[in-house]
N, C-alpha and C. Protein backbone atom coordinates (compact mmCIF):
# COMPACT_ATOMS: atom_id res chain seq x y z
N UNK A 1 -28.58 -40.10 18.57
CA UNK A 1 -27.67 -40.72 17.62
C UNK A 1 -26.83 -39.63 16.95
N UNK A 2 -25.57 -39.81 16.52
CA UNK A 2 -24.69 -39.22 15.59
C UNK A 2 -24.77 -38.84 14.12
N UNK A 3 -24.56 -37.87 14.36
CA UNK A 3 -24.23 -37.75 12.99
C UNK A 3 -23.24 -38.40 12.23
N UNK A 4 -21.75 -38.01 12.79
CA UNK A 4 -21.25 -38.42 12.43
C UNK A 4 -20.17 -39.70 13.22
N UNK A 5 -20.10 -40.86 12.13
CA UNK A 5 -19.05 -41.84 12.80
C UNK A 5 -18.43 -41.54 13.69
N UNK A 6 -17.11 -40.17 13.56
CA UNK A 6 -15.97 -40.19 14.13
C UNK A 6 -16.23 -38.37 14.53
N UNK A 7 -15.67 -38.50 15.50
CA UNK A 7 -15.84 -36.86 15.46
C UNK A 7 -14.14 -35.89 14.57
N UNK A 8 -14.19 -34.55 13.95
CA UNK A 8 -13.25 -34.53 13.58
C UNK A 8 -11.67 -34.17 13.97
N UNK A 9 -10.49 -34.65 13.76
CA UNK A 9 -9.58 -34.52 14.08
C UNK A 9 -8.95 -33.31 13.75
N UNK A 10 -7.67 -33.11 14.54
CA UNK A 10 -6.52 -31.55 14.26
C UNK A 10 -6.39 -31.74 12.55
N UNK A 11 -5.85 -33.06 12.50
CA UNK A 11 -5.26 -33.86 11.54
C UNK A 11 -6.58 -33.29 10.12
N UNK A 12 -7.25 -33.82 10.37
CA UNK A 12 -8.64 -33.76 9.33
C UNK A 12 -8.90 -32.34 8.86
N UNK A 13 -9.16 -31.59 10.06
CA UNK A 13 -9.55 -29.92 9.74
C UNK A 13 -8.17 -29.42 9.16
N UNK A 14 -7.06 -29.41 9.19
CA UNK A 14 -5.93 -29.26 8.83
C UNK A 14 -5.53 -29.79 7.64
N UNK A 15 -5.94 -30.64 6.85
CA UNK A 15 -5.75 -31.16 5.78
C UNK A 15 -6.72 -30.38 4.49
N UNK A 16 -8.16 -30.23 5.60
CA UNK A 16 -9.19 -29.14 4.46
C UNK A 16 -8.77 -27.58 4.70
N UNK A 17 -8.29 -27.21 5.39
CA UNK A 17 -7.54 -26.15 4.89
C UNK A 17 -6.14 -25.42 4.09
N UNK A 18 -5.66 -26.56 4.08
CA UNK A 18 -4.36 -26.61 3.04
C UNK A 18 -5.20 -27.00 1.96
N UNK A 19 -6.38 -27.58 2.19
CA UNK A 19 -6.64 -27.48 0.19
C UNK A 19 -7.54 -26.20 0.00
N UNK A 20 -8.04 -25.50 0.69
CA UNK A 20 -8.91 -23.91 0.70
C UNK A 20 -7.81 -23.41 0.36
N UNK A 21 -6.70 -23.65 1.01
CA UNK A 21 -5.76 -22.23 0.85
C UNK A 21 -5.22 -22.52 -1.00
N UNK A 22 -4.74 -23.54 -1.48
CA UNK A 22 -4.72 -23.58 -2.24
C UNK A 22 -5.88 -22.96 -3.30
N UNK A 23 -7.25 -23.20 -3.13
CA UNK A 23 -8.37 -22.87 -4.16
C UNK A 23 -8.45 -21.81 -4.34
N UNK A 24 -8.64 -21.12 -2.47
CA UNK A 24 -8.37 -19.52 -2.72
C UNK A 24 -7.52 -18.74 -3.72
N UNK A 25 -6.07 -19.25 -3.58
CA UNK A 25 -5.36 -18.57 -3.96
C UNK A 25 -5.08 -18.53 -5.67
N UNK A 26 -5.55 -19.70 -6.00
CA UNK A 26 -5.77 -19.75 -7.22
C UNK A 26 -7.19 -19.09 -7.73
N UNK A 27 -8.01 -18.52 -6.93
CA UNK A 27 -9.03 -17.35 -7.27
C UNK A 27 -9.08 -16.29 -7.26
N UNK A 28 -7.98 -16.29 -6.46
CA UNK A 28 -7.50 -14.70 -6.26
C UNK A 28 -6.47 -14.41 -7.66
N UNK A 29 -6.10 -15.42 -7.62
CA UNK A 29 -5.07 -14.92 -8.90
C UNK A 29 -5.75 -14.68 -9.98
N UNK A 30 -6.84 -15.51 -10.38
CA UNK A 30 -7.39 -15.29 -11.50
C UNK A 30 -8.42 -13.73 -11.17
N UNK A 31 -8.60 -13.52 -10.39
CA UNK A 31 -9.53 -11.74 -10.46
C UNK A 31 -8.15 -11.47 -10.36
N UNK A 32 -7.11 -11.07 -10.07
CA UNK A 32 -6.20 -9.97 -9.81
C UNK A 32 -5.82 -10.17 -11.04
N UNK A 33 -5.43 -11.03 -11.28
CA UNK A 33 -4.74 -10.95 -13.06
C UNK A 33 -5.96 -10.52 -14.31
N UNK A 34 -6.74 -11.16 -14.35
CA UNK A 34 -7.53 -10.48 -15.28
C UNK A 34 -7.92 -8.63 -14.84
N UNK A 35 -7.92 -8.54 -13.77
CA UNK A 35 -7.97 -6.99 -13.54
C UNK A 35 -6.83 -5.74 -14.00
N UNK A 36 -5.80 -6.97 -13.81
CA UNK A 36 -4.70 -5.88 -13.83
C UNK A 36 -4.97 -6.11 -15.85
N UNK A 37 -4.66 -7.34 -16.09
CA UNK A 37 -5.01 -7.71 -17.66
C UNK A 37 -5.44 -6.46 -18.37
N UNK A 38 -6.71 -6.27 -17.90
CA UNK A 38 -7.59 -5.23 -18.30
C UNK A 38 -7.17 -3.98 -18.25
N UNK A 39 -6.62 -3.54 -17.04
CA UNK A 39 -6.55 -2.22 -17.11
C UNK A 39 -5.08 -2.01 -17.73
N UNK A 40 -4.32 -3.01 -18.18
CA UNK A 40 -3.04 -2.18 -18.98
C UNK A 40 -3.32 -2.05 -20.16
N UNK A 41 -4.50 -3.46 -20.34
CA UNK A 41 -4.40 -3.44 -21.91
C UNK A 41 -5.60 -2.69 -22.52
N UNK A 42 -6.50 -1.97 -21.85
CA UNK A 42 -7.27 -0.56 -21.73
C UNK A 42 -6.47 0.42 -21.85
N UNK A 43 -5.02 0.23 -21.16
CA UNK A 43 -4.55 1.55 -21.17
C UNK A 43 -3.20 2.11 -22.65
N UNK A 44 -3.30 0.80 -23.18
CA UNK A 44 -2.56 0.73 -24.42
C UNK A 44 -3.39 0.70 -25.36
N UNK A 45 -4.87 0.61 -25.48
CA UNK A 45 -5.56 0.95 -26.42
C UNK A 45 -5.65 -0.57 -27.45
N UNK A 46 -5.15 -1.93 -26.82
CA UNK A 46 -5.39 -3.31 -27.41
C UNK A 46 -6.56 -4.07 -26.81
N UNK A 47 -7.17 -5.04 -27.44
CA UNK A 47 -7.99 -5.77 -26.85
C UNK A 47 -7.87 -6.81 -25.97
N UNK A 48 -8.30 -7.02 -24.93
CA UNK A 48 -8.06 -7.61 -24.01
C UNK A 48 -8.54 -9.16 -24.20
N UNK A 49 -7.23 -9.87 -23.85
CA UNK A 49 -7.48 -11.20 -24.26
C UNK A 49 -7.30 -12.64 -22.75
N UNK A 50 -8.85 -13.14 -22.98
CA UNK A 50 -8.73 -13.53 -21.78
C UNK A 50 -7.16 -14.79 -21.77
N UNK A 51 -6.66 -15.24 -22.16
CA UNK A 51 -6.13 -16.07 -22.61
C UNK A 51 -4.16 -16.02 -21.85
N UNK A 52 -4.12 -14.30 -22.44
CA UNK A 52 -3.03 -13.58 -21.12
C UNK A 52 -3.39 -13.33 -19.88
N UNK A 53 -4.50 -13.33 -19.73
CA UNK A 53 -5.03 -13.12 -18.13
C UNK A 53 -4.85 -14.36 -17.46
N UNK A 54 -4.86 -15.34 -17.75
CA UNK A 54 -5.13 -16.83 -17.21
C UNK A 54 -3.46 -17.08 -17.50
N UNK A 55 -2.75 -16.54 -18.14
CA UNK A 55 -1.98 -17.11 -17.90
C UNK A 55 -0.81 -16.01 -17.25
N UNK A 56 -0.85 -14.67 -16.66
CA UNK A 56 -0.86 -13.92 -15.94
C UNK A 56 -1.09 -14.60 -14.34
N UNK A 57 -1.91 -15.19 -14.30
CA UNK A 57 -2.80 -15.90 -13.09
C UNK A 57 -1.99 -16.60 -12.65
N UNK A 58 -1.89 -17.90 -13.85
CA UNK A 58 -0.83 -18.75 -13.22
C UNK A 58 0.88 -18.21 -12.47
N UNK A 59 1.40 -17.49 -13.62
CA UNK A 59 2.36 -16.43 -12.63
C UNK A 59 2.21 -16.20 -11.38
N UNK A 60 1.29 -15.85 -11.30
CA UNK A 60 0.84 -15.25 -9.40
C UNK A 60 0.72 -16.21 -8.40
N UNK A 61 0.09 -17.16 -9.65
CA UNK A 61 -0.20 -18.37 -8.10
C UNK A 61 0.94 -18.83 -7.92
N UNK A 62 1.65 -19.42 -8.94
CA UNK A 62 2.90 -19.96 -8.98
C UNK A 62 4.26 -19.16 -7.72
N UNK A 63 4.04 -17.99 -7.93
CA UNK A 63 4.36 -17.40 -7.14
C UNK A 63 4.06 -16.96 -5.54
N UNK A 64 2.65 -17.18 -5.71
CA UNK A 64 2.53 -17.42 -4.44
C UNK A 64 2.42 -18.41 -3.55
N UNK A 65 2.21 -19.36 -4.29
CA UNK A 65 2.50 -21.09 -3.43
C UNK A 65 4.13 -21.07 -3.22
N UNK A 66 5.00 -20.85 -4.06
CA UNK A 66 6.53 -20.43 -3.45
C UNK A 66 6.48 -19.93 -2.58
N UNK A 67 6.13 -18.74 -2.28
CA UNK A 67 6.70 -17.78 -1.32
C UNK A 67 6.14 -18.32 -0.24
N UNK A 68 4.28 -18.74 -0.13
CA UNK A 68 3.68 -19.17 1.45
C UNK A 68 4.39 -20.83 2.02
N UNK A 69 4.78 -21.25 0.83
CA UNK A 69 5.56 -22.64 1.08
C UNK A 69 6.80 -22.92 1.46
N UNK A 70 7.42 -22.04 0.74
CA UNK A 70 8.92 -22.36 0.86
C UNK A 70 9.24 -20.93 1.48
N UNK A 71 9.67 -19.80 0.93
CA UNK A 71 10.34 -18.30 1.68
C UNK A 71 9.48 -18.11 2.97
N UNK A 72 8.62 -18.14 3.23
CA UNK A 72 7.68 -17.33 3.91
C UNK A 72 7.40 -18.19 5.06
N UNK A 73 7.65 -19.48 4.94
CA UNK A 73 7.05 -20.45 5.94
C UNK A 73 8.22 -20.29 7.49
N UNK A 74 7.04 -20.35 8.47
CA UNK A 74 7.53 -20.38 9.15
C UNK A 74 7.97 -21.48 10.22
N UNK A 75 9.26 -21.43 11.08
CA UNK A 75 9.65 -22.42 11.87
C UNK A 75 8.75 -22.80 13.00
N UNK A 76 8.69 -23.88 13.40
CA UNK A 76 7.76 -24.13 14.89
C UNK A 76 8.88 -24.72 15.81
């Protein structure tokens, strides 16, 4: 017997990776931004506030869902 009902489609596996790529990239943003966060505002001698980091983050992602979506995408 099966596991599963249906076996999976192009369609299906392709749909859960456009939402990984999204999660990823919004995890990556948040370590790269709080890293960089840290080390400028270490290097100016202020306290580091998570609050610019997260929103540092969003910058990046924002930026990078542009660029892999729209500039960057390629033709088939």
């Amino acid at each position: 017997m099966r596991w599963f009902s249906k076996q999976p489609t192009i369609e299906l596996l392709q749909g859960e990776v456009f939402d990984v790529r999204y999660i990823m990239t919004i995890i990556w943003s948040v370590l790269i931004a709080a890293a960089v966060s840290y080390v400028l505002t270490s290097m100016g001698g202020e306290p580091f506030v998570v609050g610019d980091a997260l929103v540092l983050a969003a910058v990046f992602a924002i930026f990078a869902f542009i660029m892999g979506d729209g500039v960057l995408k390629t033709e088939n």
